[in-house]
Protein backbone atom coordinates (compact mmCIF):
# COMPACT_ATOMS: atom_id res chain seq x y z
CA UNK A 1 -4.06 -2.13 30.23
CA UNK A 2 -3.29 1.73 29.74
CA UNK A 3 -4.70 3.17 26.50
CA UNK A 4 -0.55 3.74 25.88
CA UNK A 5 0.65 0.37 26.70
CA UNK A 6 -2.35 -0.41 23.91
CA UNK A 7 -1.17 1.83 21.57
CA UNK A 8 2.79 0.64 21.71
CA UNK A 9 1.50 -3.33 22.00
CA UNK A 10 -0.68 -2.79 18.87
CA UNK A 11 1.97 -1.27 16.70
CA UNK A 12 4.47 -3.56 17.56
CA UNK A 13 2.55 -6.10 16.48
CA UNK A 14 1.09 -4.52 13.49
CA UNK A 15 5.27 -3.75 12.86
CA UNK A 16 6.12 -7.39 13.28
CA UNK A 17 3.45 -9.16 10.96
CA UNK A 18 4.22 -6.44 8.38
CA UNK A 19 8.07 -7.12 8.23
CA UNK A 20 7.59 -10.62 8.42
CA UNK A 21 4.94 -10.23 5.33
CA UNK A 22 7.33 -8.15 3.72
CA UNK A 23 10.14 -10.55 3.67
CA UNK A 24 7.77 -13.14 2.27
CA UNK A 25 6.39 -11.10 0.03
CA UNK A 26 10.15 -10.08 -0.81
CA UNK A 27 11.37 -13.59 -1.72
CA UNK A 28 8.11 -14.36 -3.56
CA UNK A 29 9.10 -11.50 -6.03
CA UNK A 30 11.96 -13.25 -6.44
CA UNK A 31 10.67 -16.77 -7.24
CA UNK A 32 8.15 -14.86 -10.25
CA UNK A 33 10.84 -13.27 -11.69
CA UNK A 34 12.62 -16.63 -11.86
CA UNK A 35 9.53 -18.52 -12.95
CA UNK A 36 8.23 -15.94 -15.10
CA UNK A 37 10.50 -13.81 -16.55
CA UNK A 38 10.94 -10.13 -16.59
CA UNK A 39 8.52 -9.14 -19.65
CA UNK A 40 5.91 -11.33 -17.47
CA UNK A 41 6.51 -9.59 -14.18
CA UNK A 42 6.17 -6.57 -16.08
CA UNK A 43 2.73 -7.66 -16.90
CA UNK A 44 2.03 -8.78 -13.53
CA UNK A 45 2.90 -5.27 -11.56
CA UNK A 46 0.75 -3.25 -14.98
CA UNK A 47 -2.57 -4.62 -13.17
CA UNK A 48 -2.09 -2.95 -9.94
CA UNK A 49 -2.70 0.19 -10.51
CA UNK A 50 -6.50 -0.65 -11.59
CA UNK A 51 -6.61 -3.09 -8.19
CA UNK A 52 -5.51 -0.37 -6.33
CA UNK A 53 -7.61 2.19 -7.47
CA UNK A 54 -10.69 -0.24 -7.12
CA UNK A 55 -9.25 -0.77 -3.23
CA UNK A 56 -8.81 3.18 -3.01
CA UNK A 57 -12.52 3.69 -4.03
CA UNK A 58 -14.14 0.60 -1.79
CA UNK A 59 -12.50 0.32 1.21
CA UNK A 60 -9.40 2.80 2.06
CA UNK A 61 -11.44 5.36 3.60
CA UNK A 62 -14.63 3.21 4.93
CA UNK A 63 -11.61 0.83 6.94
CA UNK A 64 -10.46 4.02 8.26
CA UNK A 65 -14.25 5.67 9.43
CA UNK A 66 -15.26 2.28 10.93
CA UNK A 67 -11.71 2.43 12.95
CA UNK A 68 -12.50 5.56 14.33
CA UNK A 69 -16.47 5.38 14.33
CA UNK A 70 -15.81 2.09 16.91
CA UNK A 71 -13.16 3.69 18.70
CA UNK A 72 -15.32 6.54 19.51
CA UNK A 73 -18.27 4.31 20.82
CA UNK A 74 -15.95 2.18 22.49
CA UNK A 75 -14.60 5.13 24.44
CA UNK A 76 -18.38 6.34 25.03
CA UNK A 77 -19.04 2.59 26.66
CA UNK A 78 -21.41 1.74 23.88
CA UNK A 79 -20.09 -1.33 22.63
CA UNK A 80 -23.11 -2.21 21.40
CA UNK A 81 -23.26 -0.24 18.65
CA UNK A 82 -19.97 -1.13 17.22
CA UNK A 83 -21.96 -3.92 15.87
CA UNK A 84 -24.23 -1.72 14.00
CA UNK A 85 -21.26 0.43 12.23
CA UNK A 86 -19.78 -2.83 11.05
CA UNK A 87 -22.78 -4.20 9.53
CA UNK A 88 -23.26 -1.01 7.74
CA UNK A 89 -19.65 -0.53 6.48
CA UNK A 90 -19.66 -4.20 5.66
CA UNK A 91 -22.91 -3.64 3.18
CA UNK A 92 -21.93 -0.43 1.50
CA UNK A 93 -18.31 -1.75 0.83
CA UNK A 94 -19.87 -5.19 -0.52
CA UNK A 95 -22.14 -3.37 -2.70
CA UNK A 96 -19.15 -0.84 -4.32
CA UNK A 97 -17.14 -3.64 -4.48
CA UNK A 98 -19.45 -5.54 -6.67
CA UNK A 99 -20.27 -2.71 -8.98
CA UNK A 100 -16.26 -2.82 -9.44
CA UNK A 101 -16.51 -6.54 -10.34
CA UNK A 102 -19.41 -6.02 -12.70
CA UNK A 103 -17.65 -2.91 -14.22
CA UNK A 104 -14.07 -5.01 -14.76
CA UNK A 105 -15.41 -8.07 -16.32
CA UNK A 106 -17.59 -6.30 -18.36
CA UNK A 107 -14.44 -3.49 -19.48
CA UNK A 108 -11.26 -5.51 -18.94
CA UNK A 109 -10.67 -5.48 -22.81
CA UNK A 110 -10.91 -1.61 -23.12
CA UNK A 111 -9.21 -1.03 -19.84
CA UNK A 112 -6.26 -3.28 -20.92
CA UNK A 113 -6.22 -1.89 -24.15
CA UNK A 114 -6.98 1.95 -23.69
CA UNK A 115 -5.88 2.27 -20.16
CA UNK A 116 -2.50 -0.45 -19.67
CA UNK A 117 -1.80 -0.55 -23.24
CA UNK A 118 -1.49 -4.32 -23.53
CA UNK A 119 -4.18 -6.86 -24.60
CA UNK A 120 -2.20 -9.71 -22.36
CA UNK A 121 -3.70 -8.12 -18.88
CA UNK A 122 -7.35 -8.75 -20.15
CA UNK A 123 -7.12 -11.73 -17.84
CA UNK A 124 -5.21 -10.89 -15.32
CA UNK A 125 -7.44 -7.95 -15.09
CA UNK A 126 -10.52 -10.50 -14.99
CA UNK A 127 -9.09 -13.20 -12.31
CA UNK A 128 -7.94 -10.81 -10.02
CA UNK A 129 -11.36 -8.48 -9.93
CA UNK A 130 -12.51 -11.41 -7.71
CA UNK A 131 -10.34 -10.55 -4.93
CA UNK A 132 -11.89 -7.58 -4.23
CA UNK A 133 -14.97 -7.90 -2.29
CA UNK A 134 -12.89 -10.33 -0.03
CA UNK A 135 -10.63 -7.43 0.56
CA UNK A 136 -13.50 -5.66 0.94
CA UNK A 137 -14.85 -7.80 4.44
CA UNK A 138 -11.08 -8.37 5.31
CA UNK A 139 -10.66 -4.58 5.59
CA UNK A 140 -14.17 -3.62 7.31
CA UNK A 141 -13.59 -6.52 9.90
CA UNK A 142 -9.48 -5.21 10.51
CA UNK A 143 -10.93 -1.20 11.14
CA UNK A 144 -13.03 -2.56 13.22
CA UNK A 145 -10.76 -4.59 15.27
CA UNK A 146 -8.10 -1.67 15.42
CA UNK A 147 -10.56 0.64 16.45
CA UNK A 148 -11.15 -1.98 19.77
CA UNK A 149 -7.26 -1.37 20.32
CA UNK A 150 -7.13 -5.55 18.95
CA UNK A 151 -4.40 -5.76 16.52
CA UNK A 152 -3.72 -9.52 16.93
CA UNK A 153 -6.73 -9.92 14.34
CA UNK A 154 -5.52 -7.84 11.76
CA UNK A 155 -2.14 -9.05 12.09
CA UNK A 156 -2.39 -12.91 11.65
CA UNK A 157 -5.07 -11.98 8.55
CA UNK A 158 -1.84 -10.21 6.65
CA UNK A 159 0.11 -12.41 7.67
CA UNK A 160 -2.42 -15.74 6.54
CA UNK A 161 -3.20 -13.27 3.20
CA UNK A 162 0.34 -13.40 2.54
CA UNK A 163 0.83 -16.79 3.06
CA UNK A 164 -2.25 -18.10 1.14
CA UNK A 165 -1.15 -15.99 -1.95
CA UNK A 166 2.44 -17.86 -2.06
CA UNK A 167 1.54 -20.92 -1.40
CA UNK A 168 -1.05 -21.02 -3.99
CA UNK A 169 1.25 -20.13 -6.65
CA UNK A 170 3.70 -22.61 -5.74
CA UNK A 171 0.98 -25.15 -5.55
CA UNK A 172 -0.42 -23.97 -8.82
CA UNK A 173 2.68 -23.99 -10.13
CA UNK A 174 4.00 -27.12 -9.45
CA UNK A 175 0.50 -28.84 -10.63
CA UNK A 176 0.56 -27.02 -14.20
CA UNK A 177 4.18 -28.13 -14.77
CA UNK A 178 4.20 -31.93 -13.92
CA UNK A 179 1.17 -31.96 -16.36
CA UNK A 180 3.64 -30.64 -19.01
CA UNK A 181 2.17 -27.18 -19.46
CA UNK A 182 3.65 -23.94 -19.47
CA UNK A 183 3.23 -22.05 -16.34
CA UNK A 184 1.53 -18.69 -16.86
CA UNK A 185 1.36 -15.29 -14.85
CA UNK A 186 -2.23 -16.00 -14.36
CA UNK A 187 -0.97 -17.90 -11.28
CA UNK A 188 0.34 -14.89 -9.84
CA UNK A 189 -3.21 -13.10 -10.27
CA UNK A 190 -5.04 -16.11 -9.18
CA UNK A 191 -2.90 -16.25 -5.41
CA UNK A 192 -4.22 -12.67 -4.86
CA UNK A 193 -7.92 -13.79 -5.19
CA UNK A 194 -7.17 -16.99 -3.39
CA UNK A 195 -5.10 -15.20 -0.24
CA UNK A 196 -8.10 -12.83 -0.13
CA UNK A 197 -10.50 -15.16 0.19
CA UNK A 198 -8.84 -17.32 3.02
CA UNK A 199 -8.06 -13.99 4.82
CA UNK A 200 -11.56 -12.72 4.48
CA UNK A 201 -12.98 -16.31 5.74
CA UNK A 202 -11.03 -16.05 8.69
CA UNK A 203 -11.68 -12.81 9.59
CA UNK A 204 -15.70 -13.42 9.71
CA UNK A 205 -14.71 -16.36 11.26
CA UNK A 206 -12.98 -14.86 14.13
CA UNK A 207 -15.87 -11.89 14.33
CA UNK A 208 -18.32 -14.65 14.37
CA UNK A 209 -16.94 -15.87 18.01
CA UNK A 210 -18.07 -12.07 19.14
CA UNK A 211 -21.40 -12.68 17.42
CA UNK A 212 -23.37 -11.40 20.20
CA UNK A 213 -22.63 -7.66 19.18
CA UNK A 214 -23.56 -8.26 15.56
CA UNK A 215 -26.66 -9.23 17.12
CA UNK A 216 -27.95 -5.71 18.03
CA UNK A 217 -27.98 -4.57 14.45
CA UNK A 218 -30.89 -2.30 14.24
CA UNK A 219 -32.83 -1.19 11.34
CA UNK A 220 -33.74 2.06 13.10
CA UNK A 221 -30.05 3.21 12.85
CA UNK A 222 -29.07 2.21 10.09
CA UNK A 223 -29.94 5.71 8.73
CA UNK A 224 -27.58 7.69 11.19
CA UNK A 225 -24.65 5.54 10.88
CA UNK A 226 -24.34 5.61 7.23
CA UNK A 227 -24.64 9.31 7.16
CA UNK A 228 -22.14 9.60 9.28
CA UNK A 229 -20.22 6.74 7.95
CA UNK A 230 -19.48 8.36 4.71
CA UNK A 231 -18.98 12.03 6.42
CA UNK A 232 -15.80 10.43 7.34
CA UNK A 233 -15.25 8.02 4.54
CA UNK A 234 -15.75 10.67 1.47
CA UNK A 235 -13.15 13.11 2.66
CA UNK A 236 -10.61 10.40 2.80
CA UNK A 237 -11.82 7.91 0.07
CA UNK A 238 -11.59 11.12 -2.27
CA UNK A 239 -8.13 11.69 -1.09
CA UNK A 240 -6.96 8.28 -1.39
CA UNK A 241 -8.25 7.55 -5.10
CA UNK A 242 -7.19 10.60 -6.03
CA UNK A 243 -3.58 10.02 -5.04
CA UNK A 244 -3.90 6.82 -6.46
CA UNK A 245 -5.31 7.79 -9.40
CA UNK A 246 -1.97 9.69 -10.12
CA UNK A 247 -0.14 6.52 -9.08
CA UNK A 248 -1.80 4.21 -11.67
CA UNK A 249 -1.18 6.95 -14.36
CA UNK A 250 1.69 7.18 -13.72
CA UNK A 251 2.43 3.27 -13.54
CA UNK A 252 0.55 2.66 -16.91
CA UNK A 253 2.33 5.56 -18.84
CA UNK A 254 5.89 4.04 -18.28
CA UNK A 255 5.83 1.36 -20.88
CA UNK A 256 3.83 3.71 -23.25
CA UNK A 257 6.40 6.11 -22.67
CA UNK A 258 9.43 3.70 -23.13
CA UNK A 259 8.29 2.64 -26.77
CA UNK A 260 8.11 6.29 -27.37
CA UNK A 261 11.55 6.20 -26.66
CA UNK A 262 12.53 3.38 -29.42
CA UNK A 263 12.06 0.26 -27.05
CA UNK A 264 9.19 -2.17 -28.34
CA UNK A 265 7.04 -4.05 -26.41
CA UNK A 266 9.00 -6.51 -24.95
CA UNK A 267 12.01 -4.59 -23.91
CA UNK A 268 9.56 -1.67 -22.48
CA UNK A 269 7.92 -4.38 -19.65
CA UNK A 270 10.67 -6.08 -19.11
CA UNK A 271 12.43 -2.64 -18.25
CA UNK A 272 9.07 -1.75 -16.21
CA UNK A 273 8.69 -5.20 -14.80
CA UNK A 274 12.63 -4.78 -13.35
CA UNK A 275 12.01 -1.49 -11.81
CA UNK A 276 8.77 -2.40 -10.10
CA UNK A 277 9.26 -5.73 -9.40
CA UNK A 278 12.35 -5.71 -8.31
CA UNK A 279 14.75 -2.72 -8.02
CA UNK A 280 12.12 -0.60 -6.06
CA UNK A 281 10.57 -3.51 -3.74
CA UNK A 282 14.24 -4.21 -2.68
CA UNK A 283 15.06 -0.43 -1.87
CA UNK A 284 12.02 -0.05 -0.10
CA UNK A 285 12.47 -3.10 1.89
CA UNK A 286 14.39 -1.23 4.99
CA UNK A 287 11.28 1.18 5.08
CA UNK A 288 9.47 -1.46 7.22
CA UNK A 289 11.65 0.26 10.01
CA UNK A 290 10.75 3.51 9.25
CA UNK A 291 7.21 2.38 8.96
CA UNK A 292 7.12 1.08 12.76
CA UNK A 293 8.55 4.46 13.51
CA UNK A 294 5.87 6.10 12.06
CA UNK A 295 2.84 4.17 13.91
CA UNK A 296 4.11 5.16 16.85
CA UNK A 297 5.34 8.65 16.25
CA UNK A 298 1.81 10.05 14.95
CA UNK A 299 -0.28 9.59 18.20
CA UNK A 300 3.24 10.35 20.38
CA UNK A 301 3.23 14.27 18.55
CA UNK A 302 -0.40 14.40 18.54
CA UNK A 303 -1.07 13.73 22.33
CA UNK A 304 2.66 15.59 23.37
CA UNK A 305 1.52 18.40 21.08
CA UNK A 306 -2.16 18.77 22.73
CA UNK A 307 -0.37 18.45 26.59
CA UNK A 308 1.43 21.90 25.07
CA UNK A 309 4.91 20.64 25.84
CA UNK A 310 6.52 22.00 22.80
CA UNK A 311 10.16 21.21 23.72
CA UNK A 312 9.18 17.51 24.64
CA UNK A 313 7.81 17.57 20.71
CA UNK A 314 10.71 18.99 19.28
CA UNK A 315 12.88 16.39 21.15
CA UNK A 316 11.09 13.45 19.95
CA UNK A 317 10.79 14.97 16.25
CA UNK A 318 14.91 15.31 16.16
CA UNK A 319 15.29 11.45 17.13
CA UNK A 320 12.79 9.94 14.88
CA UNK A 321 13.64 12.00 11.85
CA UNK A 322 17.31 11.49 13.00
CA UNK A 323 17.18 7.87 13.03
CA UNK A 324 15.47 7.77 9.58
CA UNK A 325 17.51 10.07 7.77
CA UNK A 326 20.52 8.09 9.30
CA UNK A 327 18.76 4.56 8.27
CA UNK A 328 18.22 5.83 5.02
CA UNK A 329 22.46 7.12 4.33
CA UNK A 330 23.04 3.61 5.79
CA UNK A 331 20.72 1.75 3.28
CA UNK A 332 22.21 4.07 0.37
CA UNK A 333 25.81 3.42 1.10
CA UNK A 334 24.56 -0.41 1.34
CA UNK A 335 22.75 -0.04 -1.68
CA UNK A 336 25.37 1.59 -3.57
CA UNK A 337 28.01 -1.08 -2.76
CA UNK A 338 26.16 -4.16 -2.92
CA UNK A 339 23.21 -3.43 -5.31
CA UNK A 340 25.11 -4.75 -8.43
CA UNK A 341 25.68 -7.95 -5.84
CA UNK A 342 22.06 -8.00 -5.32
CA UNK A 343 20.59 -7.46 -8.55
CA UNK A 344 22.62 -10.85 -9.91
CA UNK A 345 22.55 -13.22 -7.25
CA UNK A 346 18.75 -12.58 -6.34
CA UNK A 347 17.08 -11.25 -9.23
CA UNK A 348 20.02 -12.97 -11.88
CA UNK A 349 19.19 -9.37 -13.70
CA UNK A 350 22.19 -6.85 -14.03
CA UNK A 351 19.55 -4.69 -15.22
CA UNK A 352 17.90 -5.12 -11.41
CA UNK A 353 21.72 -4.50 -10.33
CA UNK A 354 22.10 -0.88 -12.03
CA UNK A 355 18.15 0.13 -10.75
CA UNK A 356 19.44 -0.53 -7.05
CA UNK A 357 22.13 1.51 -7.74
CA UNK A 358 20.37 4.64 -9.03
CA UNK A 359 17.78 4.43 -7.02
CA UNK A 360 20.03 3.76 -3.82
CA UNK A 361 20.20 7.86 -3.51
CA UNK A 362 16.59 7.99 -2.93
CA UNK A 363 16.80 6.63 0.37
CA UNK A 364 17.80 9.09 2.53
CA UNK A 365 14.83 11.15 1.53
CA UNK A 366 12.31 7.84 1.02
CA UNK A 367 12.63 6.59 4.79
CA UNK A 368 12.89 10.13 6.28
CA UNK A 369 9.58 11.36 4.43
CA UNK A 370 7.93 8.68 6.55
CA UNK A 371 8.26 10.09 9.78
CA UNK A 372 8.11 13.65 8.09
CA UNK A 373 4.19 12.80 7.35
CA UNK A 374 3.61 10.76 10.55
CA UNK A 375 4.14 13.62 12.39
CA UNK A 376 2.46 16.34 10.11
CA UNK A 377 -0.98 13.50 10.39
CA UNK A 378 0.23 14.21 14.08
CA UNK A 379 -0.93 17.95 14.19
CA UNK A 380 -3.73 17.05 12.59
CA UNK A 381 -2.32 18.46 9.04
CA UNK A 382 -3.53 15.68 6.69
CA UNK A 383 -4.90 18.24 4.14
CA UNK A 384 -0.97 18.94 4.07
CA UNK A 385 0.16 15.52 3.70
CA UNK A 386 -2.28 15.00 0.76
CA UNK A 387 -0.91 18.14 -1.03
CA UNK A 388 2.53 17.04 -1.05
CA UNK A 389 2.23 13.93 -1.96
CA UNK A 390 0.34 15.21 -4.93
CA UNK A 391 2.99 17.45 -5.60
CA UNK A 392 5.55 14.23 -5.61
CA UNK A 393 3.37 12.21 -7.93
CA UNK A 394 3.09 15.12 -10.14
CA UNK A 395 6.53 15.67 -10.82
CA UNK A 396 7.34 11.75 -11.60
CA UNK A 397 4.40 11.93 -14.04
CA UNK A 398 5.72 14.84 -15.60
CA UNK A 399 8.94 13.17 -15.75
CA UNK A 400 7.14 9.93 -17.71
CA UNK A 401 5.70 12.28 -20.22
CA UNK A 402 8.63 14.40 -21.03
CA UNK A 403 11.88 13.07 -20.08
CA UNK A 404 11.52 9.40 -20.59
CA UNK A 405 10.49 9.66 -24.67
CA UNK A 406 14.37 11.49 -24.40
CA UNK A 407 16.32 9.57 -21.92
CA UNK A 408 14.53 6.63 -21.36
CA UNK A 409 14.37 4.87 -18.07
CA UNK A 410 17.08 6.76 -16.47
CA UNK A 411 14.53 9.80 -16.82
CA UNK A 412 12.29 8.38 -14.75
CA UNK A 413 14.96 7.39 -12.25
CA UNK A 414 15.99 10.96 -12.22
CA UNK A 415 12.55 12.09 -11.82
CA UNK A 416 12.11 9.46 -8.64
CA UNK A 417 14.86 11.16 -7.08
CA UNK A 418 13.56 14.89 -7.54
CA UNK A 419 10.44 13.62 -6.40
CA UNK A 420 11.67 12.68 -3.29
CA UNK A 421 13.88 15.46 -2.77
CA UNK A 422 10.93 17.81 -2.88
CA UNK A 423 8.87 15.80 -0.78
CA UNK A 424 10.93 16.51 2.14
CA UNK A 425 11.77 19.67 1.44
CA UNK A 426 8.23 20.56 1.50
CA UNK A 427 7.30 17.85 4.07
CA UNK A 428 10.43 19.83 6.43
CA UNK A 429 9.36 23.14 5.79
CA UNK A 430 5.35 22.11 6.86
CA UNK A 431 6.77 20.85 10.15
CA UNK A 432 9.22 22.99 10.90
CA UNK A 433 6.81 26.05 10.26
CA UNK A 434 3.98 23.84 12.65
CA UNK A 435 6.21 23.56 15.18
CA UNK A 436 7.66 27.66 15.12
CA UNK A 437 3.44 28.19 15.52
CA UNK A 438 3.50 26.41 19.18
């Protein structure tokens, strides 16, 4: 098979498995905020900024140096040194990931306290620290796989990851309440840990049954590939944490922000636990199109780009972009309609309702900025990609700060929507001023 047949097989089903795990993961949002309430999914969605910063720091950029490091040796025919890049991602992730354990269980009080602003997380903060160095293996063994061109693997693990995580919580669920206790949000926390475990078991599993490359770990090299390992991994480890960094700032300063605005505790996360939990999981739903697009657009403008054919690039720019930006005026006019329909019948919230309203004229710009950055990443302009999304994030945290404490939650709606805005503006005017260059 052609390393382009590859390319479109493994996206598709990368593209499949992640719209099928997105409606799951869709209708499981809906089942907490049934179960749990809206001031407890508010809780829920405050502890992911600190697991994604500890995912940002321990395996975002070492999945994506391991991808490339085994491509590269693949292409080189030595295969048997893939083996030796694994082992050593797989050890330096571990050991990261276990320093973030150590740190969390030893800090969740302060970081719940100082950094989330409620006590209540302390736990949540605890059980789900465990997931990590299971996402840690899960991730090394996926980069690996996609850098073979085998995206079955990674795949079926999201999609068993998913799975595990729902199930669990049902299970749990169902156990704590026909023993006449309340059910708690701890559940939720605890199906994280427990689908990252089962997808990390199956993953070693699976590598296990290709054993034999493992085998030719050597000592000698270990030296050489780590150095080059985390040439590749810093760059965009720094990158990533630092964007998320932003992100969890931002996503911890909400609620803080609301009770500066006269809400107390309980109306500020269930506000926050509505918006994030709901309102903005169902607008972003459709992006799982937009997403596929993506995957395949960024090596399409990158190898059309380097063959010099500058009017096949433009061509393909104009329908993907097209077909976004048209998506997204589709899922706005939907949004605008029905989102008052939605927002009641799925979520039983009207407060969900008026979110999907607002935030229905964000998607026009949300599901075009997708293939906007695929193709930038294209050119080889992810310096550029990094600076705008920076320049996004910064304006919705300066919209928490200083326009929520006045307006409330329809500040930060606002601010969502000039965030956006920019973002393509900027993300248009990099492209467009790439593309003049060739």
């Amino acid at each position: 098979m052609s390393s382009k047949h590859k390319l479109f097989e493994g996206a598709l089903i990368l593209t499949a498995a992640g719209f099928i795990s997105r409606i799951m993961g869709f209708f499981f949002r809906i089942f907490l905020s049934h179960a749990f309430g809206e001031e407890n999914m508010g809780l829920y969605q405050l502890v992911f900024p600190v697991y994604a910063l500890c995912l940002a720091l321990s395996t975002s950029g070492i999945q994506t140096a391991v991808s490339r490091m085994t491509a590269q040796k693949t292409a080189l025919n030595k295969k048997e040194e893939t083996g030796n890049i694994l082992g050593t991602a797989l050890g330096l992730t571990l050991l990261i990931s276990v320093a973030e354990i150590l740190f969390i269980q030893n800090n969740a009080s302060f970081i719940a306290v100082s950094f989330l602003g409620d006590e209540r997380c302390t736990d949540l903060l605890m059980i789900i620290s465990y997931a990590l160095p299971c996402a840690a293996v899960h991730s090394c063994i996926c980069g690996y796989y996609l850098g073979l061109q085998k995206a079955r693997l990674p795949a079926v693990s999201q999609l068993i990851e998913q799975a595990v995580r729902i199930l669990s919580v049902l299970l749990l669920f169902a156990v704590t309440q026909s023993s006449g206790r309340t059910p708690s949000i701890r559940l939720a926390a605890a199906g994280i840990a427990a689908g990252e475990f089962v997808s990390a078991l199956f993953t070693v599993h699976s590598l296990s049954r290709q054993g034999r490359r493992l085998h030719t770990f050597s000592v000698k090299k270990l030296g050489k590939d780590l150095r080059e390992l985390l040439r590749l991994s810093v760059p965009l480890t720094a990158n990533r944490t630092i964007v998320t960094l932003l992100q969890s700032i931002e996503a911890a300063s909400i609620p803080i922000c609301l009770k500066l605005y006269g809400l107390d505790t309980s109306e500020a996360l269930r506000l926050y636990g509505v918006l994030t939990g709901m309102a903005l999981p169902c607008i972003q739903f459709p992006s799982a199109v937009t997403s596929s697009i993506g995957a395949v657009l960024m090596p399409a403008v990158s190898a059309t780009s380097t063959a010099g054919n500058r009017t096949a690039v433009i061509r393909l720019l104009k329908k993907a972009v097209g077909s976004c930006f048209i998506l997204g005026l589709s899922c706005c006019l939907f949004f605008l309609i029905f989102g008052r329909f939605i927002g009641t019948l799925l979520f039983h919230s009207s407060t969900a309702g008026r979110f999907i309203i607002t935030l229905a004229w964000i998607c026009p710009f949300l599901y075009t900025n997708s293939s906007l950055f695929s193709a930038i990443n294209g050119y080889g302009r992810t310096g550029s990609t990094f600076l705008i999304n920076t320049c996004g994030l910064l304006i919705r945290i300066c919209c928490v700060f200083f326009v929520i404490p006045h307006f409330g939650i329809q500040g930060y709606l606002w601010g969502l929507l000039a965030s956006q805005l920019a973002v393509s503006v900027l993300a248009f005017t990099v492209l467009l001023a790439q593309t003049a260059k060739e």
